[in-house]
N, C-alpha and C. Protein backbone atom coordinates (compact mmCIF):
# COMPACT_ATOMS: atom_id res chain seq x y z
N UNK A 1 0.84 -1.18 0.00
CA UNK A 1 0.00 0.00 0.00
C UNK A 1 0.88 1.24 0.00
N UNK A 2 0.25 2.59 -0.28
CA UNK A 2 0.79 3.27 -0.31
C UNK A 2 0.17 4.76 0.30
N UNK A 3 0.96 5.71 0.68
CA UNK A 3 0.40 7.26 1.03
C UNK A 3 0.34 7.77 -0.22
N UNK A 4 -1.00 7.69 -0.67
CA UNK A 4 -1.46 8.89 -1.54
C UNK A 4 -2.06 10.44 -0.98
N UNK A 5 -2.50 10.77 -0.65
CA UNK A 5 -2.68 12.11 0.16
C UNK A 5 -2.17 12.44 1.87
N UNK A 6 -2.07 12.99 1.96
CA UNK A 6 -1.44 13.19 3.61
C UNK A 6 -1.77 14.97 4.46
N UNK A 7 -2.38 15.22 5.46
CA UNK A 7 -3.16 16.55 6.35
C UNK A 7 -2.02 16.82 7.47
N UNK A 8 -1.11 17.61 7.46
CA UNK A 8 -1.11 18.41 8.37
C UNK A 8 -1.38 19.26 9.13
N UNK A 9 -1.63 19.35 10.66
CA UNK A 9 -2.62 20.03 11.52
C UNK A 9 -1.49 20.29 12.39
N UNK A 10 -1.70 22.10 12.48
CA UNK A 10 -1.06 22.49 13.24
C UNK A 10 0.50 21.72 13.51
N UNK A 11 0.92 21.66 12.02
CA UNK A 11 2.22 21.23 11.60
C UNK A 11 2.93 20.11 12.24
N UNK A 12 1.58 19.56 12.06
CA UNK A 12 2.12 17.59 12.49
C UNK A 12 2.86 17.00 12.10
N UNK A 13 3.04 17.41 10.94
CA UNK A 13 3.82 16.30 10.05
C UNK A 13 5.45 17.37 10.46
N UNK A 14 5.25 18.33 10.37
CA UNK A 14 6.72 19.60 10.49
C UNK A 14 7.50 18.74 11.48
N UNK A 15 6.38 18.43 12.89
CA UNK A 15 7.31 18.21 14.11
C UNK A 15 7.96 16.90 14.03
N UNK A 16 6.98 15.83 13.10
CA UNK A 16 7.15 14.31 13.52
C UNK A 16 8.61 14.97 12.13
N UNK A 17 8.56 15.30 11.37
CA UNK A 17 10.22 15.05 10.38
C UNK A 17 11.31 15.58 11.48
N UNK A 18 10.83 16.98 12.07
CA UNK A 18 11.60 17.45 12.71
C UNK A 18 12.51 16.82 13.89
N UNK A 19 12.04 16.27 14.99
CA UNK A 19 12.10 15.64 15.74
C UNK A 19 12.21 14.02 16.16
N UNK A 20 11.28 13.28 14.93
CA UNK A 20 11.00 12.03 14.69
C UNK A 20 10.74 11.24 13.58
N UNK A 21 12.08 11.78 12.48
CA UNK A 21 12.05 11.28 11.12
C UNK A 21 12.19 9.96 11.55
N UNK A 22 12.76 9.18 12.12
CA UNK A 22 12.86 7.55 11.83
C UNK A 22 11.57 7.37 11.96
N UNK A 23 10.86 7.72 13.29
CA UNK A 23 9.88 7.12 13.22
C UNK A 23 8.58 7.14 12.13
N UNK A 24 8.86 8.52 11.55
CA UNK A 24 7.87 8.92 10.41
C UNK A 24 8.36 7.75 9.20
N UNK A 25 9.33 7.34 9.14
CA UNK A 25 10.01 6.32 8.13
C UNK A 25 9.71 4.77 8.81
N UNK A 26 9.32 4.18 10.06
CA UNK A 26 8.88 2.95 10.31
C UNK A 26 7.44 3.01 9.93
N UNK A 27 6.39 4.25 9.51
CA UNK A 27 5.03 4.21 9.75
C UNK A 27 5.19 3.92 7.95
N UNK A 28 5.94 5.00 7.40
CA UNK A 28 5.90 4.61 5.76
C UNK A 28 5.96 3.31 5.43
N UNK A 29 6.91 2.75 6.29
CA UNK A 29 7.67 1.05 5.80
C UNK A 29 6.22 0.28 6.04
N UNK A 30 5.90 0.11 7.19
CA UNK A 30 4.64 -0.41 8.09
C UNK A 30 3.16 -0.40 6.36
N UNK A 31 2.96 0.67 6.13
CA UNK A 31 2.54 1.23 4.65
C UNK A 31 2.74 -0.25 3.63
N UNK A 32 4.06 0.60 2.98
CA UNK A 32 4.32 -0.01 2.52
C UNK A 32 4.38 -1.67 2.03
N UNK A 33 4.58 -2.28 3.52
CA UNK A 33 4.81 -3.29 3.47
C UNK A 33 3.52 -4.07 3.37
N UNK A 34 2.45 -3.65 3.43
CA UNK A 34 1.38 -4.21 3.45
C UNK A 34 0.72 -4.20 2.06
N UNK A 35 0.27 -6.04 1.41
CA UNK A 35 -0.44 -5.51 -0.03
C UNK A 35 -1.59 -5.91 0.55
N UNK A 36 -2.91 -4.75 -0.16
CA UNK A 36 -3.88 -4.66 0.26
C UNK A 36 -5.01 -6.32 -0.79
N UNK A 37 -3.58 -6.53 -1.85
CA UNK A 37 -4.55 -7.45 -2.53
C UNK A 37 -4.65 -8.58 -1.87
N UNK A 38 -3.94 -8.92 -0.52
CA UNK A 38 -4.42 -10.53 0.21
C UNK A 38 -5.46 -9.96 1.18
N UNK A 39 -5.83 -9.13 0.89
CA UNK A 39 -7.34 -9.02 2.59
C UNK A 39 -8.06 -8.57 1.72
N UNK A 40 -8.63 -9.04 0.22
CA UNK A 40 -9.93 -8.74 -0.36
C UNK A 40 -10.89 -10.51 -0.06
N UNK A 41 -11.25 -10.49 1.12
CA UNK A 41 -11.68 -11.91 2.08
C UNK A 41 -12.85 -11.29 2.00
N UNK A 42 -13.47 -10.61 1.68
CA UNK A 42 -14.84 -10.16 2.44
C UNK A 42 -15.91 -10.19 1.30
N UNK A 43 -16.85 -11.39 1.06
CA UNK A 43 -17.98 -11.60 0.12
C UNK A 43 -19.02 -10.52 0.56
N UNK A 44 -19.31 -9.02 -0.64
CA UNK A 44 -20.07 -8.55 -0.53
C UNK A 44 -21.56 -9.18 0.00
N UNK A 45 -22.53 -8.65 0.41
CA UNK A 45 -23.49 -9.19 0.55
C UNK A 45 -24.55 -7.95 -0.27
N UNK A 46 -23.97 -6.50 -0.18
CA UNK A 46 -24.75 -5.58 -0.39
C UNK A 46 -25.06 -5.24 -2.05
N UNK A 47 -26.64 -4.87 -1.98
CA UNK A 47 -26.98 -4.91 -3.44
C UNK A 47 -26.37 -4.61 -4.34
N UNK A 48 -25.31 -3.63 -4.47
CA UNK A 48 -24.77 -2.92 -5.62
C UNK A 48 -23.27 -3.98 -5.77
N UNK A 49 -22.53 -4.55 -4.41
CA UNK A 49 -21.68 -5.13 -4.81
C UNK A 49 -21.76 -6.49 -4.53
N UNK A 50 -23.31 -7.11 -4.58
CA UNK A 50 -22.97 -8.08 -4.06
C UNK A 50 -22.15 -9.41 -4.94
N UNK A 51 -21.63 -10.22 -4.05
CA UNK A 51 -20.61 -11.20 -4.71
C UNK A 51 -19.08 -10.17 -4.56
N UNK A 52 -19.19 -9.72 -5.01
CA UNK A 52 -17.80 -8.91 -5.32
C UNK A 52 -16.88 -9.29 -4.09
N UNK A 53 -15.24 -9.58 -4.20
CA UNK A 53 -14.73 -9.33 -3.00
C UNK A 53 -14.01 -8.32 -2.76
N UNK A 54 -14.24 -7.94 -1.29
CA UNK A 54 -14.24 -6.11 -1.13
C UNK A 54 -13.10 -6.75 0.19
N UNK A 55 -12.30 -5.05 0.61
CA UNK A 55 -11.28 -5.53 1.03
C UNK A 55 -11.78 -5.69 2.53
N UNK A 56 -11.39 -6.13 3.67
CA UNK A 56 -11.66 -6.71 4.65
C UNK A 56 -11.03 -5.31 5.90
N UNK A 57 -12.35 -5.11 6.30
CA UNK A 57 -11.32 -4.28 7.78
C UNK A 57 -10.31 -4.87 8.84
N UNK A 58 -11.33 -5.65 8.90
CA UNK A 58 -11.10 -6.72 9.93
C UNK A 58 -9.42 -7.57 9.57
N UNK A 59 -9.01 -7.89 8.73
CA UNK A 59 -8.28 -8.45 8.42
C UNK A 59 -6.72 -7.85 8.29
N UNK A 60 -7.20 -6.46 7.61
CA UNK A 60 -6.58 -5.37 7.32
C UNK A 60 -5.74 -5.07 8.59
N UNK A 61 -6.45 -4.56 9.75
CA UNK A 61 -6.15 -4.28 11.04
C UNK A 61 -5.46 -5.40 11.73
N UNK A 62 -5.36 -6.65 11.48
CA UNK A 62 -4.51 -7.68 12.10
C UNK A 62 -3.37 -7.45 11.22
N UNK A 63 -3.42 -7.29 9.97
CA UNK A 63 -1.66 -7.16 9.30
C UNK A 63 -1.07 -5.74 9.79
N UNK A 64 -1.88 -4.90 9.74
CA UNK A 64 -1.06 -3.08 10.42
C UNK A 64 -0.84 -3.61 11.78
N UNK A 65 -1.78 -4.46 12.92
CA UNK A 65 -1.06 -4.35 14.08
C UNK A 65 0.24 -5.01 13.93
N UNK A 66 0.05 -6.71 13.13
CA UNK A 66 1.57 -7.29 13.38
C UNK A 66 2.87 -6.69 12.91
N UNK A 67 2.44 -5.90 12.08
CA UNK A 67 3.43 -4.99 11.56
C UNK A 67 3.86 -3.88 12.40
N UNK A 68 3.08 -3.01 12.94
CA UNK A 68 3.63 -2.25 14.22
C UNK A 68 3.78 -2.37 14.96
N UNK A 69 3.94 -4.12 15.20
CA UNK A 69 4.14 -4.71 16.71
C UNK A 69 5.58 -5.15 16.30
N UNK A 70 5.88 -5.81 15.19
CA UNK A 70 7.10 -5.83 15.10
C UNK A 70 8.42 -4.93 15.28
N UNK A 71 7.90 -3.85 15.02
CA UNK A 71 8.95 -2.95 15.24
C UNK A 71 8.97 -2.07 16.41
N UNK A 72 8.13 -2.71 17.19
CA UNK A 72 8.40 -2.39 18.94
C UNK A 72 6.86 -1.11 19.02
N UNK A 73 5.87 -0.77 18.10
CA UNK A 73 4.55 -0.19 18.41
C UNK A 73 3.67 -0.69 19.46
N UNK A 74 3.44 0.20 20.36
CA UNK A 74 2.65 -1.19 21.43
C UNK A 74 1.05 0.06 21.97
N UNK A 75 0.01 -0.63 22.15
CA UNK A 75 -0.83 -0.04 22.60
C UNK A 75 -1.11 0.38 24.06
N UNK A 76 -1.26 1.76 23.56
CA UNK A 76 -1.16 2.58 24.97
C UNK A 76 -2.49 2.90 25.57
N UNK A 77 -2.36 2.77 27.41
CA UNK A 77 -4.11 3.12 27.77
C UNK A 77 -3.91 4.09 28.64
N UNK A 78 -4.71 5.66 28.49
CA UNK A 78 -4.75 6.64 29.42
C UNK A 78 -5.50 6.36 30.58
N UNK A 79 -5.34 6.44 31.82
CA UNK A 79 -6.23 6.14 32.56
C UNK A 79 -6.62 7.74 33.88
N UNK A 80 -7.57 7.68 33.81
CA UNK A 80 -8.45 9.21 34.62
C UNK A 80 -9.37 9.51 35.34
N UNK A 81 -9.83 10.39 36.17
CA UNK A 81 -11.08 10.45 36.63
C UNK A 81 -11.70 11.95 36.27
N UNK A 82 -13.03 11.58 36.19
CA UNK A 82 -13.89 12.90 35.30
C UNK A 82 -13.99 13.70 36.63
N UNK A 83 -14.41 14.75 36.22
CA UNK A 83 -14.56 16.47 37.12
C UNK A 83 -15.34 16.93 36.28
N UNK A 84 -16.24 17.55 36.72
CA UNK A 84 -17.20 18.45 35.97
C UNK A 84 -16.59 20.12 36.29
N UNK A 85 -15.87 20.01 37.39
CA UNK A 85 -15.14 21.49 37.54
C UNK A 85 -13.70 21.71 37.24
N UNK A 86 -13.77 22.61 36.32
CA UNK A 86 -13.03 23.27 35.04
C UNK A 86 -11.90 23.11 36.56
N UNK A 87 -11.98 23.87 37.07
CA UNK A 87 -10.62 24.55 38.16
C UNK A 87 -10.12 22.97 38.47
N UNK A 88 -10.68 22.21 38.53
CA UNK A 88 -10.24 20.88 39.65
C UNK A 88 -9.31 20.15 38.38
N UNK A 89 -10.51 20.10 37.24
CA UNK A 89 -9.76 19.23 35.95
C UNK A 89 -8.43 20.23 35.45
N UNK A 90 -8.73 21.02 35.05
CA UNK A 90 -6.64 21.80 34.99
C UNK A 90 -5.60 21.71 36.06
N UNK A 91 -6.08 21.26 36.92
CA UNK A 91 -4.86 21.11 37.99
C UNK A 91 -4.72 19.32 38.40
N UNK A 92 -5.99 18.64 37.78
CA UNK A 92 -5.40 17.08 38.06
C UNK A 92 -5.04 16.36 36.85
N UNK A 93 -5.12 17.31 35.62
CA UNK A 93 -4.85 16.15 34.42
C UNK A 93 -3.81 15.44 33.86
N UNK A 94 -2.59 16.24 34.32
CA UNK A 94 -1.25 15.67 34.53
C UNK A 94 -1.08 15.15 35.43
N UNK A 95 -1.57 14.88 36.53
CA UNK A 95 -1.67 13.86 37.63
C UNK A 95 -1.45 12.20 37.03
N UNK A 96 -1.01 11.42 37.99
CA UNK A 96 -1.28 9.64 37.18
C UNK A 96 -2.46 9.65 38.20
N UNK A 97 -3.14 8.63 37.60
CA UNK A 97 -4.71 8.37 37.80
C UNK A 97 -4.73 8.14 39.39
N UNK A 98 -3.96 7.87 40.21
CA UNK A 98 -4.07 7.68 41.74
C UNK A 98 -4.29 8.87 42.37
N UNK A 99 -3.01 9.65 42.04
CA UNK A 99 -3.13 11.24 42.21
C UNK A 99 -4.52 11.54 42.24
N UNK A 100 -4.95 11.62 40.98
CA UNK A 100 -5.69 12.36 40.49
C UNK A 100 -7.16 12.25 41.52
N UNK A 101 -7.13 10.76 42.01
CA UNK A 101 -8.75 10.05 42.20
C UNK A 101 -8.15 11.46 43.82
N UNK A 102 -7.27 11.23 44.66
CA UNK A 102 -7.12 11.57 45.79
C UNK A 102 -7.08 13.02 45.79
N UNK A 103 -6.60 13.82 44.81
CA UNK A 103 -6.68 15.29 44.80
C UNK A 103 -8.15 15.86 44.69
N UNK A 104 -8.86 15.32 43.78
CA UNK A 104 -10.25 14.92 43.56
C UNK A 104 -11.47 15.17 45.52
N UNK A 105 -10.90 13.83 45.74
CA UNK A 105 -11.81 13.34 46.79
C UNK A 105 -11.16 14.59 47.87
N UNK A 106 -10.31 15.15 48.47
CA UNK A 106 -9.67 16.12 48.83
C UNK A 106 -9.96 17.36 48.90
N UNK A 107 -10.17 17.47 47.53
CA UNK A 107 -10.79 18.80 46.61
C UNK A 107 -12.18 18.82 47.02
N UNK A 108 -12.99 17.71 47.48
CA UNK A 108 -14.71 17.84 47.43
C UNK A 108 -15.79 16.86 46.64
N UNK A 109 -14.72 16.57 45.80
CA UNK A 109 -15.24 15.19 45.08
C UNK A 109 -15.84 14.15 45.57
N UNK A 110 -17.08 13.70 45.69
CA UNK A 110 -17.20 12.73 47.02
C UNK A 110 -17.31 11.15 45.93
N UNK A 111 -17.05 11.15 44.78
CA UNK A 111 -17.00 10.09 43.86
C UNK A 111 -16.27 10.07 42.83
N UNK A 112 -15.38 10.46 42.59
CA UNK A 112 -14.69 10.54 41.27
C UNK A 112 -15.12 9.54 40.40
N UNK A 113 -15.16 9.55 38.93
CA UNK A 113 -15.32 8.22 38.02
C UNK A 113 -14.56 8.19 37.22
N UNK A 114 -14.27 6.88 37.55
CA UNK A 114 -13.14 6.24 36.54
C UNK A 114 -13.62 6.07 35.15
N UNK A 115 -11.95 6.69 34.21
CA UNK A 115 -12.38 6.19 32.67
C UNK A 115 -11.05 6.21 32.39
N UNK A 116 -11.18 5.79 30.84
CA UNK A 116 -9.83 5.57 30.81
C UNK A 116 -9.64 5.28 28.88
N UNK A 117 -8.96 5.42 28.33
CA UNK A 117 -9.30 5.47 26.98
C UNK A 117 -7.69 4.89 26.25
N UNK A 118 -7.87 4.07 25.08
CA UNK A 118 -6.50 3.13 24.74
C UNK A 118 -6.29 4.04 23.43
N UNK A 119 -5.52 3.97 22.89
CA UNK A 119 -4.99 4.51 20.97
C UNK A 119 -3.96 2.91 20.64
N UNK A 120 -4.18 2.84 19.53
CA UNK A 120 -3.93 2.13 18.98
C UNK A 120 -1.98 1.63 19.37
N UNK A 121 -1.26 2.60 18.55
CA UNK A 121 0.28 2.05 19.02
C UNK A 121 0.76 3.64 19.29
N UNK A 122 1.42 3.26 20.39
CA UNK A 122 2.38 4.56 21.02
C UNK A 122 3.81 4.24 20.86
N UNK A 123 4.64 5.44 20.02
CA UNK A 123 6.48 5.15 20.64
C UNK A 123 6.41 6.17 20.37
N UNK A 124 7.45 6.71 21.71
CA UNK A 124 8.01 7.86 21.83
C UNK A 124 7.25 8.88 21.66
N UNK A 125 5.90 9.16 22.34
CA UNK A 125 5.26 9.81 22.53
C UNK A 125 4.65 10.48 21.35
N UNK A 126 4.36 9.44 20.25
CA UNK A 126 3.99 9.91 18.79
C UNK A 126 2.69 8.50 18.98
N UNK A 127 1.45 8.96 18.93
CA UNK A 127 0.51 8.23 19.20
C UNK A 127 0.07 7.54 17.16
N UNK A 128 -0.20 6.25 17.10
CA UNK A 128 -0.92 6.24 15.67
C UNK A 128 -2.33 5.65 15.78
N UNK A 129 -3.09 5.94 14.88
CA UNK A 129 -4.48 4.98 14.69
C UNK A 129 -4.95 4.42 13.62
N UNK A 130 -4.98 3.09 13.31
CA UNK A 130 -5.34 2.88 11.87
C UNK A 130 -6.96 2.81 11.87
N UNK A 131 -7.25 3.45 11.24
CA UNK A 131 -9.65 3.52 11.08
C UNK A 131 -9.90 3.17 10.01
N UNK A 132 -10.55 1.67 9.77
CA UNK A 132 -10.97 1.78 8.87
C UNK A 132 -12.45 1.36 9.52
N UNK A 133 -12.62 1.78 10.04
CA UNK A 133 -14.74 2.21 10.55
C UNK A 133 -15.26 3.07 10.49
N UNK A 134 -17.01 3.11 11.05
CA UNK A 134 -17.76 4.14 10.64
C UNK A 134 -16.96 5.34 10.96
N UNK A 135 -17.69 6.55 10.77
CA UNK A 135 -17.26 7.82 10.96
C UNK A 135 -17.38 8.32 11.97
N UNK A 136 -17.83 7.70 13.22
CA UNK A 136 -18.43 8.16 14.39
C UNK A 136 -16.83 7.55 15.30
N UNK A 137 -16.32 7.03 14.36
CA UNK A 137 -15.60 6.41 15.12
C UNK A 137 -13.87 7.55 14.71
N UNK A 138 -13.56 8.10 13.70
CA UNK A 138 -12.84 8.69 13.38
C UNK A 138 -12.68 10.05 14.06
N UNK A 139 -14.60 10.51 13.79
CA UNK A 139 -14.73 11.73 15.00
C UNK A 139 -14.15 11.54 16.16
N UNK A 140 -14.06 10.17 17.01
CA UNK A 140 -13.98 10.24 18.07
C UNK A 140 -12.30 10.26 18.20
N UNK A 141 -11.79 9.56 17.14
CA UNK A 141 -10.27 9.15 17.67
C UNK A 141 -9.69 11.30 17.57
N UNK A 142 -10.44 11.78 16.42
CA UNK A 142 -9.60 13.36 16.44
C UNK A 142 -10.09 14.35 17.13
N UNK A 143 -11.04 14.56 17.69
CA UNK A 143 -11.75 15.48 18.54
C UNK A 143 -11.88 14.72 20.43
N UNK A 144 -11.67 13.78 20.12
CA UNK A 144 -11.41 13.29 21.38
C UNK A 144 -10.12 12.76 21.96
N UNK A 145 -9.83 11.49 21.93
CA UNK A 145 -8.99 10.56 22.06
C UNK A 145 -7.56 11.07 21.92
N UNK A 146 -7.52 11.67 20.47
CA UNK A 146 -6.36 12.27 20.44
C UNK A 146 -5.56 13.56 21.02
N UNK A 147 -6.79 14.27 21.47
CA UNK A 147 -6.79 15.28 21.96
C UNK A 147 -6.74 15.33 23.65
N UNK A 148 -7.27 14.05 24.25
CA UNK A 148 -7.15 13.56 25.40
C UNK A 148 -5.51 13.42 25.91
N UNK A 149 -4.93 12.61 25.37
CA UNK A 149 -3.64 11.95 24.96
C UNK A 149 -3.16 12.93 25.01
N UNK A 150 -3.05 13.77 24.45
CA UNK A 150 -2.58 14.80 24.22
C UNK A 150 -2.14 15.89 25.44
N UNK A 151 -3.41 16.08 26.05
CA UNK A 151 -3.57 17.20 26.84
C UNK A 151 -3.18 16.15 28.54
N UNK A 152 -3.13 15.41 28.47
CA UNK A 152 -2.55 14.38 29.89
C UNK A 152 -1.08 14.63 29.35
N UNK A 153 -0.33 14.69 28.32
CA UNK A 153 1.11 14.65 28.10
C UNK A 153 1.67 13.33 28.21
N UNK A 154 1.12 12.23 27.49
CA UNK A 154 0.75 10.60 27.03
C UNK A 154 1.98 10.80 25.67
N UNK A 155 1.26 12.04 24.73
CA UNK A 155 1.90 12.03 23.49
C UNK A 155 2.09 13.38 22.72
N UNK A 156 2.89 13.70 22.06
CA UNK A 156 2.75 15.00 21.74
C UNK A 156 2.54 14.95 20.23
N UNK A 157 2.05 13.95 19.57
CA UNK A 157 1.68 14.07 18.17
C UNK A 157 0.60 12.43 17.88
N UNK A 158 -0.46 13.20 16.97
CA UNK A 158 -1.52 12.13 16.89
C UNK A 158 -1.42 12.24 15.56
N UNK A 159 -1.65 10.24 14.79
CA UNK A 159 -1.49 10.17 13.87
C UNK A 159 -2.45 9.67 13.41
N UNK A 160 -3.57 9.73 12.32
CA UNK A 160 -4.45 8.70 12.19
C UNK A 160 -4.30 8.83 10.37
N UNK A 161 -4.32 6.93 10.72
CA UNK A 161 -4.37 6.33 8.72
C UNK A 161 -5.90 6.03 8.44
N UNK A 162 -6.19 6.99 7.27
CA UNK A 162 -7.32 6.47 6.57
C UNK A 162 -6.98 5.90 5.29
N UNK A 163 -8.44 5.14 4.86
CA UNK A 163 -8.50 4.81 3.23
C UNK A 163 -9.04 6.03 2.31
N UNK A 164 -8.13 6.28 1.50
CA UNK A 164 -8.93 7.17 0.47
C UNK A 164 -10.01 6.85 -0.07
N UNK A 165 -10.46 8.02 -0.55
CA UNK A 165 -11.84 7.54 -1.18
C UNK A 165 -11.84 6.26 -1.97
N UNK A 166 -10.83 6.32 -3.08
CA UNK A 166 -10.51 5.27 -3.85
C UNK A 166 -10.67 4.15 -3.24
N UNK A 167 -10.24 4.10 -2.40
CA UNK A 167 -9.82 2.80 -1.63
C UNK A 167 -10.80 2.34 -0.97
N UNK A 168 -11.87 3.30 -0.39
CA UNK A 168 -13.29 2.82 0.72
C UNK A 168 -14.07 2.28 -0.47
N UNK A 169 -14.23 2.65 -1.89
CA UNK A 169 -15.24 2.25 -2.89
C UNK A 169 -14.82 0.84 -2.63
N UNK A 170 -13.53 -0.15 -2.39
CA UNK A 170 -13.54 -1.19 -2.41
C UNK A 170 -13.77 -2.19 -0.70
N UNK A 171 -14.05 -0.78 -0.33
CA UNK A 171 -15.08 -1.71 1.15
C UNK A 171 -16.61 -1.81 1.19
N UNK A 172 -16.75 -2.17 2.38
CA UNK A 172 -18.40 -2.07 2.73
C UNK A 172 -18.82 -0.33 2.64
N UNK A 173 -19.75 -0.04 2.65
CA UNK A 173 -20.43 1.15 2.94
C UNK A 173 -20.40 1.59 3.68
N UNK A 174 -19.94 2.85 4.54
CA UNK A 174 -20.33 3.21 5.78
C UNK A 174 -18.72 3.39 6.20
N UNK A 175 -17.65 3.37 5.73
CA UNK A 175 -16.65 3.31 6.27
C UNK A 175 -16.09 4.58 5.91
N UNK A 176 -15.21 5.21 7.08
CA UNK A 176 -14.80 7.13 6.70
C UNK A 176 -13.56 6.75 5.73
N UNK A 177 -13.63 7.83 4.92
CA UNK A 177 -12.49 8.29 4.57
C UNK A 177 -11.62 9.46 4.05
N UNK A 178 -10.37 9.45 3.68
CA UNK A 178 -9.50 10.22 3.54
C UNK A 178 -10.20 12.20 3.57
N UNK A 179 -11.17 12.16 2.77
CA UNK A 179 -10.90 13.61 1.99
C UNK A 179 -12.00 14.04 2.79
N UNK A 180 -13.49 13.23 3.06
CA UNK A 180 -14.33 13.19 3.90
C UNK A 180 -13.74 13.73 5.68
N UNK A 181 -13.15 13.20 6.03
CA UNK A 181 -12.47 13.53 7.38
C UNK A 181 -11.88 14.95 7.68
N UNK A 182 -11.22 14.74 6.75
CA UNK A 182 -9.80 15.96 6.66
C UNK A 182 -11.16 17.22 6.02
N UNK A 183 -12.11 17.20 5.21
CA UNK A 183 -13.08 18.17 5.06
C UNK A 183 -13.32 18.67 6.75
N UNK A 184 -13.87 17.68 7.46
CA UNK A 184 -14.54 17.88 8.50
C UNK A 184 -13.66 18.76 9.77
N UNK A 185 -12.18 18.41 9.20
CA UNK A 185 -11.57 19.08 10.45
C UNK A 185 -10.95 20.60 10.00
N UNK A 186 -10.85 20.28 8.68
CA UNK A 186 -10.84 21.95 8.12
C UNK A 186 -12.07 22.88 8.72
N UNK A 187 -12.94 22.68 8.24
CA UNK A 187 -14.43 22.87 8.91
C UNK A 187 -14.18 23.58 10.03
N UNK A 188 -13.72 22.84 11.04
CA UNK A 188 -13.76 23.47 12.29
C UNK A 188 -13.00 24.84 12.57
N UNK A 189 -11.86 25.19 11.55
CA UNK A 189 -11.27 26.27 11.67
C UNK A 189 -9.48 25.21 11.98
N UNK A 190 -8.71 26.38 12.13
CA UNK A 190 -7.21 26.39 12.14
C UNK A 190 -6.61 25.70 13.23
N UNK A 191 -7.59 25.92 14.05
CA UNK A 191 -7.13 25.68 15.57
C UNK A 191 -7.98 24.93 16.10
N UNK A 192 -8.42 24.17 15.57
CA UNK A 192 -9.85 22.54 16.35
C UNK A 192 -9.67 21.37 15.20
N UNK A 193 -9.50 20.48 15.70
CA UNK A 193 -8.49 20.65 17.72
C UNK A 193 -7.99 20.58 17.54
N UNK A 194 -7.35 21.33 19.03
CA UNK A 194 -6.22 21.75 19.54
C UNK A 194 -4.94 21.34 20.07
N UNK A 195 -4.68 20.34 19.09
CA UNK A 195 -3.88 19.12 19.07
C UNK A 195 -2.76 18.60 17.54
N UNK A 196 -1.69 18.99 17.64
CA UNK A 196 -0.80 18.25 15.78
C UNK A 196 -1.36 17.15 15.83
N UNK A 197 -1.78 17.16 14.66
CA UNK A 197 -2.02 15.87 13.66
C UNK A 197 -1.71 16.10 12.98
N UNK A 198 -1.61 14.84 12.05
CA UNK A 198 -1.24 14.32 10.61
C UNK A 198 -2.02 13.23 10.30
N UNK A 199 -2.54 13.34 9.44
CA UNK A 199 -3.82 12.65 8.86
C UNK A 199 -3.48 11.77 7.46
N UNK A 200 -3.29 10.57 7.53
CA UNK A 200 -2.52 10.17 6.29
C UNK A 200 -3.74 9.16 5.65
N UNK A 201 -3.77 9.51 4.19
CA UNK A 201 -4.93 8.92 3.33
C UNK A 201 -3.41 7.49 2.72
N UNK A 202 -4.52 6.57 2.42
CA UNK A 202 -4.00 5.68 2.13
C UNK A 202 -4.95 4.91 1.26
N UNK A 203 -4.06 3.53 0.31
CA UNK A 203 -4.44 3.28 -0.84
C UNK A 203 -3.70 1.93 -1.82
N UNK A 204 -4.09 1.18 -2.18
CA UNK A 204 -3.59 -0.08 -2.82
C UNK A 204 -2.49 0.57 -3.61
């Protein structure tokens, strides 16, 4: 496979060359190394393609993990407790989650609740996500997740791989991609969110 289009946000891609060219060069290889023509496993069922074989998410996502597991990518889990008060949450979010529950209960909190949220592979504080699901789910990894990660100081750059358009015509329906996404976060303006990314479209 290959990077056919690629989004820098708030000069994601600037910092990861700047700072973390190898690693920007294990995510290409990782790419690369994957042909998308052995995970077309998936017998349409849907009217327009049915019969056809369309490429497999599911399948897809077991070759990107073994591949970023090989080269030492490992999945990372934030763990936290919610505050509904602004003053309490800026002063416990860099806390580790023990801290945090006790500064909390201290503070007035008479329950803190636990949550806690995973990203796909973390090194060296350069977070990645491969999506190939609905769109509810992409929203969540860039307006949330990544931005979570982020703001705990977990990672200082979020990466997420989509399929280009090209490339979703040969999935199921319903799956986000490349130009669709990157529309949506232009949308928001320059600065939402408030978090570098790099948004990489991808493609047979």
């Amino acid at each position: 496979m290959r990077i056919a289009q690629k989004y820098s946000h708030l000069n994601g891609e600037e910092y990861l060359i700047v700072h973390h060219n190898e690693l920007y060069n294990e995510i290409k290889e990782v790419i690369s190394s994957i042909n998308a023509d052995d995970f077309r496993t998936k017998i349409s069922k849907e009217i327009r393609k049915k019969g056809i074989k369309l490429l497999s998410p599911i399948d897809l996502n077991k070759a990107f993990n073994q591949e970023f597991n090989k080269k030492g990518w490992a999945e990372s889990r934030y763990n936290y407790y919610i505050t509904l008060n602004r003053e309490l949450m800026e002063k416990s979010i860099l806390m580790p989650a023990k801290e945090q529950k006790d500064f909390l209960i201290k503070s007035g909190e008479k329950e803190p609740i636990y949550s806690y949220n995973q990203t796909d592979f973390v090194k060296d504080k350069i977070a990645v996500e491969i999506q190939f699901g609905k769109y509810a789910f992409v929203a969540f990894d860039l307006f949330v997740k990544h931005m979570l990660f982020y703001s705990g100081g977990v990672v200082n750059l979020g990466i997420e791989i989509l399929p280009t358009k090209e490339m979703q015509k040969q999935m199921s329906n319903g799956v986000a991609y490349f130009e669709g996404e990157v529309y949506n976060v232009m949308r928001q303006g320059r600065n939402s969110p408030p978090v570098p990314l790099l948004i990489l479209g991808i493609e047979p």
